[in-house]
C-alpha atoms as a PDB file:
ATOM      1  CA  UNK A   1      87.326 -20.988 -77.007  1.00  0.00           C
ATOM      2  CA  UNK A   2      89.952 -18.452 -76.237  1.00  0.00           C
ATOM      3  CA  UNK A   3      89.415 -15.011 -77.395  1.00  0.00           C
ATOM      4  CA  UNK A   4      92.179 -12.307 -77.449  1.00  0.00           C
ATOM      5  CA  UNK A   5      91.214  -9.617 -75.158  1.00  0.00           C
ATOM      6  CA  UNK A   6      90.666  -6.252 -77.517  1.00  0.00           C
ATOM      7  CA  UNK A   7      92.326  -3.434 -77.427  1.00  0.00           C
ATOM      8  CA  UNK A   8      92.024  -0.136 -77.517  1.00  0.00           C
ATOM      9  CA  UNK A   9      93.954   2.172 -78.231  1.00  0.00           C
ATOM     10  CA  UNK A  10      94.577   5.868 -76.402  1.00  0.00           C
ATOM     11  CA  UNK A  11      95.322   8.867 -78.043  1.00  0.00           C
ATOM     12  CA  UNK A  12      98.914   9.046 -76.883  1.00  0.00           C
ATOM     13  CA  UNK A  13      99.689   5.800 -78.220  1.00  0.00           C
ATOM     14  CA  UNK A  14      97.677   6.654 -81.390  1.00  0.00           C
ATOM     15  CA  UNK A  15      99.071  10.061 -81.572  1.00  0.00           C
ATOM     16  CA  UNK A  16     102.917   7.294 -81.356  1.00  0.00           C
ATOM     17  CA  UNK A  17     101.624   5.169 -84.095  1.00  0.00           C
ATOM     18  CA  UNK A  18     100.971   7.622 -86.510  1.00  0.00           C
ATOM     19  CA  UNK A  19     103.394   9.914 -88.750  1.00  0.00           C
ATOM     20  CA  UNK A  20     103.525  11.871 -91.606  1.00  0.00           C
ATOM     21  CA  UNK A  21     104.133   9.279 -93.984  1.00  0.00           C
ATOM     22  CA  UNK A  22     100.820   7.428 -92.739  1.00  0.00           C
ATOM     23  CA  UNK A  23      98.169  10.191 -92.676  1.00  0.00           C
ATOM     24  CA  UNK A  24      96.291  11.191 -95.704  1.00  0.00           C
ATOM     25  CA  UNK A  25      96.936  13.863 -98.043  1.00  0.00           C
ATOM     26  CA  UNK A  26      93.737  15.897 -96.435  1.00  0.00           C
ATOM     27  CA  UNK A  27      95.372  15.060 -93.164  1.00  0.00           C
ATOM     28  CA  UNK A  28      98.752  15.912 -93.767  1.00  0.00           C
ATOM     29  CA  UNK A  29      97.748  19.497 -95.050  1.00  0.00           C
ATOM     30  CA  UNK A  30      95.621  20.085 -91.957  1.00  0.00           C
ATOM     31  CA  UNK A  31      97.975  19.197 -89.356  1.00  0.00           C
ATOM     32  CA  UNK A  32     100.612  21.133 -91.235  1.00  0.00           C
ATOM     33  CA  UNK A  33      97.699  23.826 -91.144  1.00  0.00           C
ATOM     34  CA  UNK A  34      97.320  23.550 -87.059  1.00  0.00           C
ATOM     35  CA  UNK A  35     101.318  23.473 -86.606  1.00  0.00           C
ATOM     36  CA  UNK A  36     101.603  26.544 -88.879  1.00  0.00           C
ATOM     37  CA  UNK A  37      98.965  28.600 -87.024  1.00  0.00           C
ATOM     38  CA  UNK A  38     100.003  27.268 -83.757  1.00  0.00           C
ATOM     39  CA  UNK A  39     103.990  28.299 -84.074  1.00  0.00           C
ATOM     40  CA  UNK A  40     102.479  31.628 -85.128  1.00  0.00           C
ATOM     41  CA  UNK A  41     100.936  32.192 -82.478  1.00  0.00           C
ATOM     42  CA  UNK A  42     104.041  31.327 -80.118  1.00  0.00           C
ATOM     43  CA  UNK A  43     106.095  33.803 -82.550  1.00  0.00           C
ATOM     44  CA  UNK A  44     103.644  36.625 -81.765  1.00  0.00           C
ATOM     45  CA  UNK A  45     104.276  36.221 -77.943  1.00  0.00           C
ATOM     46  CA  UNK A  46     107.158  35.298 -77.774  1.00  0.00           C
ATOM     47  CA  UNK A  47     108.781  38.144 -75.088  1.00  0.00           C
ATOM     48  CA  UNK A  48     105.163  39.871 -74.468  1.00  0.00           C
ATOM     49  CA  UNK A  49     103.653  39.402 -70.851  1.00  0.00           C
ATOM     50  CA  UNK A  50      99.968  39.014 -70.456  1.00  0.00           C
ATOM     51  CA  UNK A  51      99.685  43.197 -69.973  1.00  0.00           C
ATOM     52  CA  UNK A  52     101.163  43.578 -73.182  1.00  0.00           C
ATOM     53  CA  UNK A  53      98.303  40.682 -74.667  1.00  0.00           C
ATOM     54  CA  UNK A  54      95.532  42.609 -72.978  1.00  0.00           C
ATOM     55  CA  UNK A  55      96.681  46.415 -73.793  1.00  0.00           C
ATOM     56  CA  UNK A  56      97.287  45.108 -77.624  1.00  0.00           C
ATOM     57  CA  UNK A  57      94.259  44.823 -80.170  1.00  0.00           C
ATOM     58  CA  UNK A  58      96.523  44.406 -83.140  1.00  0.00           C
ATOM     59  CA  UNK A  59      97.869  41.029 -80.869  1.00  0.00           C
ATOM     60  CA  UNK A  60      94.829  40.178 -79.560  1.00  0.00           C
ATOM     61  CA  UNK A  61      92.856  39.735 -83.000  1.00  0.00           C
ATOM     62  CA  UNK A  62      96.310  38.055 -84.552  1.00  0.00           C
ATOM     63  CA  UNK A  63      96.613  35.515 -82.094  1.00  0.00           C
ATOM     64  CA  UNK A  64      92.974  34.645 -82.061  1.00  0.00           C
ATOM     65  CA  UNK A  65      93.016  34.398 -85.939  1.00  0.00           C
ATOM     66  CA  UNK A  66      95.652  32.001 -85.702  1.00  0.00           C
ATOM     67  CA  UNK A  67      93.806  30.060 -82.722  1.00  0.00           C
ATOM     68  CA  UNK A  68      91.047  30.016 -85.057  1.00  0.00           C
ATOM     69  CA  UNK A  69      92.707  28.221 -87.753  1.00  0.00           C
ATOM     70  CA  UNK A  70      94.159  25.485 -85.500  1.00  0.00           C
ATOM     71  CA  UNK A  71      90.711  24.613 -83.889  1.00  0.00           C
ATOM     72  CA  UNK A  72      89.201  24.315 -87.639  1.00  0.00           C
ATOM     73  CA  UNK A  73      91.346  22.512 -88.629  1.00  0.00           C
ATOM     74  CA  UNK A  74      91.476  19.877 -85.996  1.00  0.00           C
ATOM     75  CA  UNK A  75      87.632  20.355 -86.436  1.00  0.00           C
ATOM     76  CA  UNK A  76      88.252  19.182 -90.270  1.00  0.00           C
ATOM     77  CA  UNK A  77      90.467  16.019 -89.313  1.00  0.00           C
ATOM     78  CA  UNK A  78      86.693  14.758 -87.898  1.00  0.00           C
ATOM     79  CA  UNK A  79      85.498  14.349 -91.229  1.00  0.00           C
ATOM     80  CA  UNK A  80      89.017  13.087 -92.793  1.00  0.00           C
ATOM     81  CA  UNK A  81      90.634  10.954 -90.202  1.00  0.00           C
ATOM     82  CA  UNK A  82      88.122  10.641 -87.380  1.00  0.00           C
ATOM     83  CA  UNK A  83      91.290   8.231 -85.019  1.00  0.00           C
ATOM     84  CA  UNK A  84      93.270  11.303 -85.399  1.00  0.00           C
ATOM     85  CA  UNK A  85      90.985  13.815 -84.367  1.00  0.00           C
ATOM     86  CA  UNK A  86      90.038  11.600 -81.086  1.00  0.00           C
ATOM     87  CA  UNK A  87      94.423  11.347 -80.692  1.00  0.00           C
ATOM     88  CA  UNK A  88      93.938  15.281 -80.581  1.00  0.00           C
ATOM     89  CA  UNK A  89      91.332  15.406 -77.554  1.00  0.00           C
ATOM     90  CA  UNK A  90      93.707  17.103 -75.231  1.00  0.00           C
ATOM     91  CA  UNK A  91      93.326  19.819 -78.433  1.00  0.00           C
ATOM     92  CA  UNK A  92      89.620  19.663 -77.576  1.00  0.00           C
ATOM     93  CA  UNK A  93      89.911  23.340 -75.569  1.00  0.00           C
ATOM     94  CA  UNK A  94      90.970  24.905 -79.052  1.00  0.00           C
ATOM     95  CA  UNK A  95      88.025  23.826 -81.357  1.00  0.00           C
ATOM     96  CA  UNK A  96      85.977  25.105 -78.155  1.00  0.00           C
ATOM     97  CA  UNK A  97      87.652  28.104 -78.476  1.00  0.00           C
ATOM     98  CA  UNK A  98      87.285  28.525 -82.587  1.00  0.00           C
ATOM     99  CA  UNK A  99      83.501  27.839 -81.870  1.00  0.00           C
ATOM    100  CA  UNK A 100      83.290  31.021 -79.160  1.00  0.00           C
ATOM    101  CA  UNK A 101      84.935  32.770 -82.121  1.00  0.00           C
ATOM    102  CA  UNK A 102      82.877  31.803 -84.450  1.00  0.00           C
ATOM    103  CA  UNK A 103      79.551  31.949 -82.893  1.00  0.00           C
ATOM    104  CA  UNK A 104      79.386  34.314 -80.030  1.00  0.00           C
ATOM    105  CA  UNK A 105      82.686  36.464 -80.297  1.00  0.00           C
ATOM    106  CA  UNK A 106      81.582  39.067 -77.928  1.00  0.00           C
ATOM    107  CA  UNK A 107      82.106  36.885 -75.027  1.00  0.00           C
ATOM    108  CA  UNK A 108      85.936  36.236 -75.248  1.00  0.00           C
ATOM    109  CA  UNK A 109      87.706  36.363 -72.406  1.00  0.00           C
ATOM    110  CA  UNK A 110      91.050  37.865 -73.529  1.00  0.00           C
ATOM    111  CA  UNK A 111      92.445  36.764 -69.613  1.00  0.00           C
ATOM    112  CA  UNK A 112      91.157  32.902 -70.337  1.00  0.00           C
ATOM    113  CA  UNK A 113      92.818  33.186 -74.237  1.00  0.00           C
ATOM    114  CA  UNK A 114      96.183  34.276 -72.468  1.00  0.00           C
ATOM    115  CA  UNK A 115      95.670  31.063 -70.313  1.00  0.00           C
ATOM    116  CA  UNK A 116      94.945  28.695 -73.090  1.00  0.00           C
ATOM    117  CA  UNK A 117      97.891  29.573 -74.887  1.00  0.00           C
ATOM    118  CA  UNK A 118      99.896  29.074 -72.091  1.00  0.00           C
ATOM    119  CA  UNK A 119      98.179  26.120 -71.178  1.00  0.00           C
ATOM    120  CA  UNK A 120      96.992  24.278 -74.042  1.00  0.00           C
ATOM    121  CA  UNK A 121      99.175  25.252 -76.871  1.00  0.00           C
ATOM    122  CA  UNK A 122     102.036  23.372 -76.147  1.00  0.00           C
ATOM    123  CA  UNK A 123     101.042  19.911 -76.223  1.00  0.00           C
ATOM    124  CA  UNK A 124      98.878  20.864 -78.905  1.00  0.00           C
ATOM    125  CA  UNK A 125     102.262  21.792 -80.916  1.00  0.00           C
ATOM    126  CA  UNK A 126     104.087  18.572 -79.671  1.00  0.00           C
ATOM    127  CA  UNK A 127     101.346  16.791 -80.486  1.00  0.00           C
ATOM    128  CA  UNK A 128     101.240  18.162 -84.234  1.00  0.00           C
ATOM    129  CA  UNK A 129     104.762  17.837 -84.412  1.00  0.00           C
ATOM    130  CA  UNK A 130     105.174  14.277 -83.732  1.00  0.00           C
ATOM    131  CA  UNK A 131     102.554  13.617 -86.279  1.00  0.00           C
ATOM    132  CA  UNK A 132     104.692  15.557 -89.069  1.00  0.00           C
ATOM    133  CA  UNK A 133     107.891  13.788 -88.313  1.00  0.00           C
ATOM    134  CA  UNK A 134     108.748  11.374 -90.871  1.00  0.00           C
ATOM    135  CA  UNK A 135     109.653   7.857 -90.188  1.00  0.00           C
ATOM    136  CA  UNK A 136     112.299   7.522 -87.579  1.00  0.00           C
END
């Protein structure tokens, strides 16, 4: 008997696979959620340096509002759409991040939330992105 190796599949090609038309409305609203917060952020640093981050409260606490928001709400696609959370790992640093917010603020490193946005942030964007295009 021949059996058809199986498959399966990684987030990238997951992440491919799936567009806006295909996720559920719970889905839909919390990527658009993620991307919303996300491009916020990038709006409120656009042309600061990381002095400017770390000498600014006002910037500080907006940014990691906004970070907060993403990471819950990739935390939400879990329950909704558990294929699209795992197609979000390389997001995983975020909902790490919105739990050290959540649960034990005083420890923020304002120097390692610089970094992440820098670092993680984009292809957490991209990623959302691709997801909200419609069909091609």
């Amino acid at each position: 008997m021949n059996v058809a190796p199986s498959r399966t599949h990684t987030s990238s090609e997951t992440l491919r696979s799936r567009r806006y038309c295909s996720l559920l409305p719970e889905a839909k609203k919390l990527v658009l959620d993620a991307l919303q917060a996300a491009e916020a952020v990038n709006q409120f640093i656009e042309g600061k340096t990381e002095a400017d981050y770390l000498s600014d409260l006002f910037l500080r606490s907006a940014v990691e509002r906004q970070l907060f928001v993403v990471g819950e709400a990739i935390t939400q696609l879990r329950q909704v759409d558990r294929d699209l959370f795992n197609a979000l790992a390389e997001s995983r640093r975020l909902v790490g991040f919105r739990n050290l917010l959540a649960h034990g603020y005083g420890s923020v490193d304002d120097r390692r939330v610089w970094a992440l946005i820098h670092e993680e942030l984009p292809t957490t964007v991209e990623q959302l992105q691709h997801l909200m295009k419609g069909p091609d």
